[in-house]
C-alpha atoms as a PDB file:
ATOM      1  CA  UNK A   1     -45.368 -12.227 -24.183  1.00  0.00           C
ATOM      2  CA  UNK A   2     -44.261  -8.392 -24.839  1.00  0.00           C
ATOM      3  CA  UNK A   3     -41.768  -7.732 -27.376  1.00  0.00           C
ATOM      4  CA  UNK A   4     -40.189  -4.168 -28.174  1.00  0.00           C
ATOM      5  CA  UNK A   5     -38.345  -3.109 -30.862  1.00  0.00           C
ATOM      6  CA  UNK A   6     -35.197  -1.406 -30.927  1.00  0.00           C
ATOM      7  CA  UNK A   7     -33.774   0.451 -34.325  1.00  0.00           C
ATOM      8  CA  UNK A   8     -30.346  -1.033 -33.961  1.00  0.00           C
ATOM      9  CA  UNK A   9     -29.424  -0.761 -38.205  1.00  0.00           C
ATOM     10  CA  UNK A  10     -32.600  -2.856 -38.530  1.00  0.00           C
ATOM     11  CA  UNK A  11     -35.176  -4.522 -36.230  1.00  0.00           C
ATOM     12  CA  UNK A  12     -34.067  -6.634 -32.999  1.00  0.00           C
ATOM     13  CA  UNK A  13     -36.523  -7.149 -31.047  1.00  0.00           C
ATOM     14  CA  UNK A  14     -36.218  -7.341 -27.106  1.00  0.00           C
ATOM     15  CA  UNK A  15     -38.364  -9.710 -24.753  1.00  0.00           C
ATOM     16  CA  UNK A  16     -39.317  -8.247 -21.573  1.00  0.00           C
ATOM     17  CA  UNK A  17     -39.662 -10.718 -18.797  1.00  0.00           C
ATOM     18  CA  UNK A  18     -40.459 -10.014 -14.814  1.00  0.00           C
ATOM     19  CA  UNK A  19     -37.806 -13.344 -14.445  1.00  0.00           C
ATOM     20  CA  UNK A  20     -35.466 -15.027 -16.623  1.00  0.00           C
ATOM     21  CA  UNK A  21     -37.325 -18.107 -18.132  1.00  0.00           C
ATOM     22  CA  UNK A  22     -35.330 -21.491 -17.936  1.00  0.00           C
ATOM     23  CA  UNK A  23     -32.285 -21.380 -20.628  1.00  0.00           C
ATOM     24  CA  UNK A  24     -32.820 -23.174 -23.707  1.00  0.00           C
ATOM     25  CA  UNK A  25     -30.202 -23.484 -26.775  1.00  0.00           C
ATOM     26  CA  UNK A  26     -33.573 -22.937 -29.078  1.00  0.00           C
ATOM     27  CA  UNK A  27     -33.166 -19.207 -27.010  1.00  0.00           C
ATOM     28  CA  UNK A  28     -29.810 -18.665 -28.916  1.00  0.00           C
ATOM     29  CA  UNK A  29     -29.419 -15.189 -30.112  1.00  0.00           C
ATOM     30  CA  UNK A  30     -32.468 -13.847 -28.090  1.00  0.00           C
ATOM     31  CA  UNK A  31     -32.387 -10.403 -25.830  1.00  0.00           C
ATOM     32  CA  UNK A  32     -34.175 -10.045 -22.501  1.00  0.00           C
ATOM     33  CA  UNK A  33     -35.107  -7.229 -20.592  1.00  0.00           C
ATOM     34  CA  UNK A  34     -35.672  -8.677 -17.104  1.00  0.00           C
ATOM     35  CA  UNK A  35     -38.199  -5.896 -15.019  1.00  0.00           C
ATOM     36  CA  UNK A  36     -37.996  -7.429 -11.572  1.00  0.00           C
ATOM     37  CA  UNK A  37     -33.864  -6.151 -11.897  1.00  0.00           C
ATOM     38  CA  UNK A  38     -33.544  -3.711 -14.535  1.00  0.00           C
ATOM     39  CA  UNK A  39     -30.929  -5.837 -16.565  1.00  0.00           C
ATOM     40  CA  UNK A  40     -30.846  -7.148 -19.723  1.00  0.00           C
ATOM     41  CA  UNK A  41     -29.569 -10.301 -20.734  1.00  0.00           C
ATOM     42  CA  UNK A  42     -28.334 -12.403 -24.057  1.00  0.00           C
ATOM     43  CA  UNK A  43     -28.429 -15.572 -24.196  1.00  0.00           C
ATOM     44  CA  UNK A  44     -24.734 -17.363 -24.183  1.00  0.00           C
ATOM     45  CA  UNK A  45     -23.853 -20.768 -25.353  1.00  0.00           C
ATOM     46  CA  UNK A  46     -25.155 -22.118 -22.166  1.00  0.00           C
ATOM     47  CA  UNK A  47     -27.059 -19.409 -19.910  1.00  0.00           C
ATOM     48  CA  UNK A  48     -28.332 -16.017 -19.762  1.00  0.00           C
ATOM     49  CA  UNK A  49     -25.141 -13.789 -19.876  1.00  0.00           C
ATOM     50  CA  UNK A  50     -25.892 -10.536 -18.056  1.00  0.00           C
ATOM     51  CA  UNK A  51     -24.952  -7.164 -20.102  1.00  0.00           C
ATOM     52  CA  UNK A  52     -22.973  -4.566 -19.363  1.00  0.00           C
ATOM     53  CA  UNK A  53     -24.104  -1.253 -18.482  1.00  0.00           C
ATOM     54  CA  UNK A  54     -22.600   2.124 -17.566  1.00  0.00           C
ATOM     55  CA  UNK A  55     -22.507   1.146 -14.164  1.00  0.00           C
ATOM     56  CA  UNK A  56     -21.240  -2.255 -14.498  1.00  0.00           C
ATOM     57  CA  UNK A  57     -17.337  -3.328 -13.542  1.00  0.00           C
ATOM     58  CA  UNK A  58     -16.983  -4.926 -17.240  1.00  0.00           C
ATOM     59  CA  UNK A  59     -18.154  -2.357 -18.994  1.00  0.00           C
ATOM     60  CA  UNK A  60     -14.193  -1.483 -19.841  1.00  0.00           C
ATOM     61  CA  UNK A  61     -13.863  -4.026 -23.034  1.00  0.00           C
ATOM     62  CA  UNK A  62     -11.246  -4.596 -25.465  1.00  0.00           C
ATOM     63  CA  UNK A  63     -13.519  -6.070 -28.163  1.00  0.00           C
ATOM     64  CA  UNK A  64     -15.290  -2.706 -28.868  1.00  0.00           C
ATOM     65  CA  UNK A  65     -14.466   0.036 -30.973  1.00  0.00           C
ATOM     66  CA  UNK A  66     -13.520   3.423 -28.961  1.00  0.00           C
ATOM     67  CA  UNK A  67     -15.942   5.661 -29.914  1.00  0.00           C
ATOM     68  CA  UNK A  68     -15.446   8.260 -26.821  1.00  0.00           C
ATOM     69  CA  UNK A  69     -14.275  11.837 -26.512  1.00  0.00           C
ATOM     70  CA  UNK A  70     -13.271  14.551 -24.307  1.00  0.00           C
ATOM     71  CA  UNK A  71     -11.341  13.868 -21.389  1.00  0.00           C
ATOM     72  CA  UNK A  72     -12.007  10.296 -19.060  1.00  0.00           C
ATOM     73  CA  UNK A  73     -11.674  11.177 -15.053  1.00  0.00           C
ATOM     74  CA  UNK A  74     -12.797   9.067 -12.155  1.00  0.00           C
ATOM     75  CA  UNK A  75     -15.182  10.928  -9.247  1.00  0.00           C
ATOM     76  CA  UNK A  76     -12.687  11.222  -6.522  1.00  0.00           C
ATOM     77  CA  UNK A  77      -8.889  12.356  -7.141  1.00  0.00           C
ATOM     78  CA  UNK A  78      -6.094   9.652  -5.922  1.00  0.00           C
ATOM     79  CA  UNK A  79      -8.712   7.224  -5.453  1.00  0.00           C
ATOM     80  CA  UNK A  80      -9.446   4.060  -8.585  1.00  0.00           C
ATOM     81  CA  UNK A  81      -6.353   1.947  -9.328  1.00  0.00           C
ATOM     82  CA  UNK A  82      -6.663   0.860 -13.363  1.00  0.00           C
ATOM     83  CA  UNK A  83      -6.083  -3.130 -12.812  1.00  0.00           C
ATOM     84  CA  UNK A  84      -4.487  -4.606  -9.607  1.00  0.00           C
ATOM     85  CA  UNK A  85      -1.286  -6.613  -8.722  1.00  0.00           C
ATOM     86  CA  UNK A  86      -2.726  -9.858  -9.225  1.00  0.00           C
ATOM     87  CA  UNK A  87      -4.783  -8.566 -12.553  1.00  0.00           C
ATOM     88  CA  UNK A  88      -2.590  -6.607 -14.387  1.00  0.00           C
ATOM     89  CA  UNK A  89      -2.810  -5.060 -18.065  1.00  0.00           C
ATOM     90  CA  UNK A  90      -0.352  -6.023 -20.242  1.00  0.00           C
ATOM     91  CA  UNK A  91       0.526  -3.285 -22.344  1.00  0.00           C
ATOM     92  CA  UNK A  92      -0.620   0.270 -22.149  1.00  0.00           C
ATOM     93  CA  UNK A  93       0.272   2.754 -24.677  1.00  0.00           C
ATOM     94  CA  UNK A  94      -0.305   6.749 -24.991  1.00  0.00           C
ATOM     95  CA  UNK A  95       1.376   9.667 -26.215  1.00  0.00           C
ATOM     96  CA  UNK A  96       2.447  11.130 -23.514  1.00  0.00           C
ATOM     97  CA  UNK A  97       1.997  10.327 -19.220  1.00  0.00           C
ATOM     98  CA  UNK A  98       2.556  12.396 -16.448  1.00  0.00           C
ATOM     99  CA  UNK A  99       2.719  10.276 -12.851  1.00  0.00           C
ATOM    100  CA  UNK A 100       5.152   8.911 -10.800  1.00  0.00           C
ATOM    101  CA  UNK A 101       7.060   5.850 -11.645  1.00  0.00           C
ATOM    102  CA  UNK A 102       8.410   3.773  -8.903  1.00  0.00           C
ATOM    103  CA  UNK A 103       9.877   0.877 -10.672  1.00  0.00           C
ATOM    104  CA  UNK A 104      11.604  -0.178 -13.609  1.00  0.00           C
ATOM    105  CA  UNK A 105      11.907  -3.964 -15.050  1.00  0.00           C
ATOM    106  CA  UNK A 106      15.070  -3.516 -16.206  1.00  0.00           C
ATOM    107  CA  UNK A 107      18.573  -1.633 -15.241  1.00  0.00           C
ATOM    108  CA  UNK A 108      20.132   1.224 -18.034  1.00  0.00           C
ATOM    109  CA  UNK A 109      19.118   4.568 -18.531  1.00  0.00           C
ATOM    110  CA  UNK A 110      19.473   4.944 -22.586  1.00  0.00           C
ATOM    111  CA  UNK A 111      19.587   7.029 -25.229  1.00  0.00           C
ATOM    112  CA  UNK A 112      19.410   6.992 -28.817  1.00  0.00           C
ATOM    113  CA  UNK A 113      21.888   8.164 -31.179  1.00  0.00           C
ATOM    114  CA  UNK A 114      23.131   7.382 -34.890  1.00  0.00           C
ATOM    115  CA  UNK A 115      25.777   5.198 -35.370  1.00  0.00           C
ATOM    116  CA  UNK A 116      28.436   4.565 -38.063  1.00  0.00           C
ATOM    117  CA  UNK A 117      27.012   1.021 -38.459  1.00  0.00           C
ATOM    118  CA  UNK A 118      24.869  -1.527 -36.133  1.00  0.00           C
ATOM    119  CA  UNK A 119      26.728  -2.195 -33.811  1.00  0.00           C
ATOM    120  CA  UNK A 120      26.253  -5.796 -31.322  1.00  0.00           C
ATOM    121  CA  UNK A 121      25.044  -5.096 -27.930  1.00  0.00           C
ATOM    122  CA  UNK A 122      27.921  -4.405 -25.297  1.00  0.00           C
ATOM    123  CA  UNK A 123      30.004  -2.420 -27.728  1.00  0.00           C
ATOM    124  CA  UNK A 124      31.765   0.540 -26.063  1.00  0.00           C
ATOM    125  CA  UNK A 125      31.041   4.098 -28.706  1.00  0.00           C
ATOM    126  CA  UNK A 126      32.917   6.966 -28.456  1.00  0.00           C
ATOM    127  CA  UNK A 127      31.615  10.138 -30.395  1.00  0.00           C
ATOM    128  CA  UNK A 128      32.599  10.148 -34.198  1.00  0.00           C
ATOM    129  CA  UNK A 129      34.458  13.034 -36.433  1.00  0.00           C
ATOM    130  CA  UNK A 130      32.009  12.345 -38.798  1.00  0.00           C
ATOM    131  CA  UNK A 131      28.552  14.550 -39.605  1.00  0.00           C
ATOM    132  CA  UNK A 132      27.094  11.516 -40.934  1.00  0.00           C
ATOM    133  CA  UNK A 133      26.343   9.945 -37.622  1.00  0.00           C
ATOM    134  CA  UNK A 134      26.740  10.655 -33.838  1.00  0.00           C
ATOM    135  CA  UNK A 135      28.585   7.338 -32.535  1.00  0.00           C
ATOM    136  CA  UNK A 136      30.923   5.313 -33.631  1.00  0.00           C
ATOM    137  CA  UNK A 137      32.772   2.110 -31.908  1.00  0.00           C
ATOM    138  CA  UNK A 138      36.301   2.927 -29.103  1.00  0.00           C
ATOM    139  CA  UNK A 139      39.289   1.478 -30.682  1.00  0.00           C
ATOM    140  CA  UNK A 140      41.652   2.601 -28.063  1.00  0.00           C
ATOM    141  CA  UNK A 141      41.868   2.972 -24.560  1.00  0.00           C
ATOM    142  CA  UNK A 142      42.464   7.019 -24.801  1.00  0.00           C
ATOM    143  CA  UNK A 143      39.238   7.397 -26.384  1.00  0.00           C
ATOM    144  CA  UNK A 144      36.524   9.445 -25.260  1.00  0.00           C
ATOM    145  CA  UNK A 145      34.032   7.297 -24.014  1.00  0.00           C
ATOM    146  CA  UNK A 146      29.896   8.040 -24.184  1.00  0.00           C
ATOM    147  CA  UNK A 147      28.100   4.463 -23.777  1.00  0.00           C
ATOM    148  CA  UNK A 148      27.277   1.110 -24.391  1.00  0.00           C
ATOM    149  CA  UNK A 149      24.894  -0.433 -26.728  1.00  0.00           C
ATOM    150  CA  UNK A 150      22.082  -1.573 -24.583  1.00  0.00           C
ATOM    151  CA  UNK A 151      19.716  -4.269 -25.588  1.00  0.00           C
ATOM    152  CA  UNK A 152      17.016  -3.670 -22.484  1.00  0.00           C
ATOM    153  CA  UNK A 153      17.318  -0.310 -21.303  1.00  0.00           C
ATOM    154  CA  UNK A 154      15.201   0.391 -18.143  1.00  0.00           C
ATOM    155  CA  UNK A 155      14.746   3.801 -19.688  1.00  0.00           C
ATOM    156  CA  UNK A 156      14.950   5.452 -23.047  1.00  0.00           C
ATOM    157  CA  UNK A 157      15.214   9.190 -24.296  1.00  0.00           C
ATOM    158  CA  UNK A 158      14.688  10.549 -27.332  1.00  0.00           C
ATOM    159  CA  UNK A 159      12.820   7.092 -28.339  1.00  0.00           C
ATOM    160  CA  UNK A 160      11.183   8.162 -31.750  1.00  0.00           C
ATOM    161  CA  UNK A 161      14.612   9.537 -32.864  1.00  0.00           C
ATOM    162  CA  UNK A 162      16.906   7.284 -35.376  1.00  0.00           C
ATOM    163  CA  UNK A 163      19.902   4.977 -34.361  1.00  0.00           C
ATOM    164  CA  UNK A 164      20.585   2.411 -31.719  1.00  0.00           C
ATOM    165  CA  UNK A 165      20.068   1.919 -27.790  1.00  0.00           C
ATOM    166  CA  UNK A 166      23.168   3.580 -25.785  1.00  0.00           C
ATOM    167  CA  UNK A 167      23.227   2.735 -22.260  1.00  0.00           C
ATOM    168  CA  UNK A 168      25.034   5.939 -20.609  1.00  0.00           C
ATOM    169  CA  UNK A 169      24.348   4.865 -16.790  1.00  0.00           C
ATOM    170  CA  UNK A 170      23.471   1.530 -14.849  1.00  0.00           C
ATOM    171  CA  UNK A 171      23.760  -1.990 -15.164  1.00  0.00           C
ATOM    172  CA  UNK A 172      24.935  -2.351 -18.705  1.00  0.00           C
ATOM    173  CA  UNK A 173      26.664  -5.894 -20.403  1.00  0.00           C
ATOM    174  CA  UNK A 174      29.650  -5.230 -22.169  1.00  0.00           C
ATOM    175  CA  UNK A 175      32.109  -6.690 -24.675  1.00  0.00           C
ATOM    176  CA  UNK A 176      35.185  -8.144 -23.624  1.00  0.00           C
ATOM    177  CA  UNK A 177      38.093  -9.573 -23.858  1.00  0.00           C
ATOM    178  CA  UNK A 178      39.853 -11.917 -22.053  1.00  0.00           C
ATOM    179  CA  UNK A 179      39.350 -12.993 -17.946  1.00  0.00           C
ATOM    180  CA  UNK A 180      37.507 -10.962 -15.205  1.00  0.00           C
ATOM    181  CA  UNK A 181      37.192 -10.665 -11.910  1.00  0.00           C
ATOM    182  CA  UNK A 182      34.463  -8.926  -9.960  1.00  0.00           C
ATOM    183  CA  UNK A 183      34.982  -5.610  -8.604  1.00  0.00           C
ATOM    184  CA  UNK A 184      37.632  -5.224 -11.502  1.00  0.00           C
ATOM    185  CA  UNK A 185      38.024  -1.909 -13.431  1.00  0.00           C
ATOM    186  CA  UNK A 186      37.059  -2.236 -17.496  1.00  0.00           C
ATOM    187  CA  UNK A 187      38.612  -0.230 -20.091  1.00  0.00           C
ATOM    188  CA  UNK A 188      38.585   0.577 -23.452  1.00  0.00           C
ATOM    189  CA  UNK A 189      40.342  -1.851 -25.234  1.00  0.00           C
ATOM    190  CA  UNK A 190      39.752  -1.939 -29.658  1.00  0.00           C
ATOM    191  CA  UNK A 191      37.117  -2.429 -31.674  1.00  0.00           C
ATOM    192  CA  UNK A 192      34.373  -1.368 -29.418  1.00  0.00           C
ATOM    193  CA  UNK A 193      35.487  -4.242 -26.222  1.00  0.00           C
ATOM    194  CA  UNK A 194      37.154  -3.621 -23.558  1.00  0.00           C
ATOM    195  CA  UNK A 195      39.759  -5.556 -21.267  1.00  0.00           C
ATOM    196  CA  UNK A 196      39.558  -5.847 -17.301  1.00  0.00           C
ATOM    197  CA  UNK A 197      42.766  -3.848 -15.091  1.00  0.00           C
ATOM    198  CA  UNK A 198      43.407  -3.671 -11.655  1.00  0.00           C
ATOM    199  CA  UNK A 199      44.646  -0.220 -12.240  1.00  0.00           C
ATOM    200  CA  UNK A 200      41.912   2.648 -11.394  1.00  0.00           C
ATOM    201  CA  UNK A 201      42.417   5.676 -13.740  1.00  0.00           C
ATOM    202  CA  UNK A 202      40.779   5.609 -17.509  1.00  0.00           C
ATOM    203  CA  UNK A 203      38.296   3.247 -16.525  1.00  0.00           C
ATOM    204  CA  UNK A 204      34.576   3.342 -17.972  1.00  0.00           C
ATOM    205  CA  UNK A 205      33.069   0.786 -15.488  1.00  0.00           C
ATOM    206  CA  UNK A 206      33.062  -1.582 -13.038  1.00  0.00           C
ATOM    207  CA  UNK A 207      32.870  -5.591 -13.430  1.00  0.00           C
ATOM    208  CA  UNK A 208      29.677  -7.002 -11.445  1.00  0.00           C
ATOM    209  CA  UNK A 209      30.848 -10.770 -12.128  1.00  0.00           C
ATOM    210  CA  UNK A 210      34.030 -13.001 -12.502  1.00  0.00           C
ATOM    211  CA  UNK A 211      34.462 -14.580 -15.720  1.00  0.00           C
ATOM    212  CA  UNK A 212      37.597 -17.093 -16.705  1.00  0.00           C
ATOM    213  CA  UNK A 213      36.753 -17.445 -20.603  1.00  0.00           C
ATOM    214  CA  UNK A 214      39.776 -15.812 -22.652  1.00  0.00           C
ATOM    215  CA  UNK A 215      37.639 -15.067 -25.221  1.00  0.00           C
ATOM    216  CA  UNK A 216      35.446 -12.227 -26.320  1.00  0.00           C
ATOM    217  CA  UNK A 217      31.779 -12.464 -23.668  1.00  0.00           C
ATOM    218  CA  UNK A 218      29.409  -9.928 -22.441  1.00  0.00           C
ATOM    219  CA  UNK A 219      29.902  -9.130 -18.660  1.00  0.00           C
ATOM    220  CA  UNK A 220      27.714  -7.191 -16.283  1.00  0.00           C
ATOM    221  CA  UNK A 221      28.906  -4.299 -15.158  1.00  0.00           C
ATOM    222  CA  UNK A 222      27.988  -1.300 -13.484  1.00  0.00           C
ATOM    223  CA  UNK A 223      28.614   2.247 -15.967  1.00  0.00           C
ATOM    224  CA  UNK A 224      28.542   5.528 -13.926  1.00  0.00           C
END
């Protein structure tokens, strides 16, 4: 039986082996180094687990520290997907990407701005007199309408800047007041809701669903 030691912050000692002997749990914590294939393996909790190499599809793990530098690039251009429909990654963060997106999971394109408190989502802004902040809630119909505080925005700008969501464009809910047909025009009504006309001029958007309640509700509709 050969053994050769590796320096690995102490001694660890690796078996080589022309075949993997039968797995035993007395094997636990042992490292082979099988000839015949030029792998190595560790012994699991219940078999010889093959390692990862270079070469190998798992080498890409998330329980090891990332220790590389310099620039990553696959050997062909337009060629090696990173996951696949049915295996996806969940989240993948960087400072800055340059590609082509073609779809979004939700509907607004957003922005962020300060406003003159926090507002609920759905509540129609209107730019403020004040230098304190950039936004502050419509109180009347005349007003000069910018957005709608979005909850999921489908895209954000300025997204490390202070202040709150405002959807400018897209499927947005909003706040208001009182019964709503589809296809019905919403305007500014007070206090940052708005109230559903069948008259078109002054209007900020465009009712997606019908809604009885005479109370205050968020209702999809479509900003442009």
């Amino acid at each position: 039986m050969k053994f050769h030691e590796v320096d690995m912050e102490g001694r660890f000692w690796v078996q080589r082996v022309t075949s993997n002997p039968t797995w035993h749990e007395s094997y636990a914590g042992r490292l082979i180094y099988n000839t015949s294939d030029g792998k190595f393996y560790k012994s699991g909790s219940a078999a010889w687990e093959e390692m990862p190499t270079g070469d190998a599809d798992n080498f890409l793990k998330s329980n090891a520290a990332d220790t590389h530098s310099g620039t990553i690039t696959p050997n062909a251009d337009n060629t090696i997907n990173l996951g696949s429909g049915a295996l996806r990654y969940a989240t993948i963060y960087a400072v800055n990407f340059e590609g082509i997106v073609t779809t979004a999971t939700y509907a607004d394109l957003a922005e962020k701005f300060t406003t003159k408190e926090e507002y609920p989502e759905g509540t129609i802004l209107k730019i403020s007199e004040s230098e304190d902040y950039d936004l502050e809630a419509c109180q009347n119909y005349t007003d000069d309408f910018v957005g709608i505080v979005s909850k999921n925005p489908g895209f954000i700008m300025n997204n490390e800047s202070p202040g709150q969501l405002v959807g400018l464009i897209g499927r947005i809910p909003i706040r208001v007041i009182g019964p709503v047909r589809k296809s019905q025009k919403i305007i500014v009504n007070e206090n940052g809701c708005g109230i559903a006309v069948d008259f078109r001029s002054g209007y900020i958007a465009i009712s997606l669903e019908s809604n009885p309640d005479e109370n205050e509700k968020l209702v999809m509709c479509f900003v442009k």
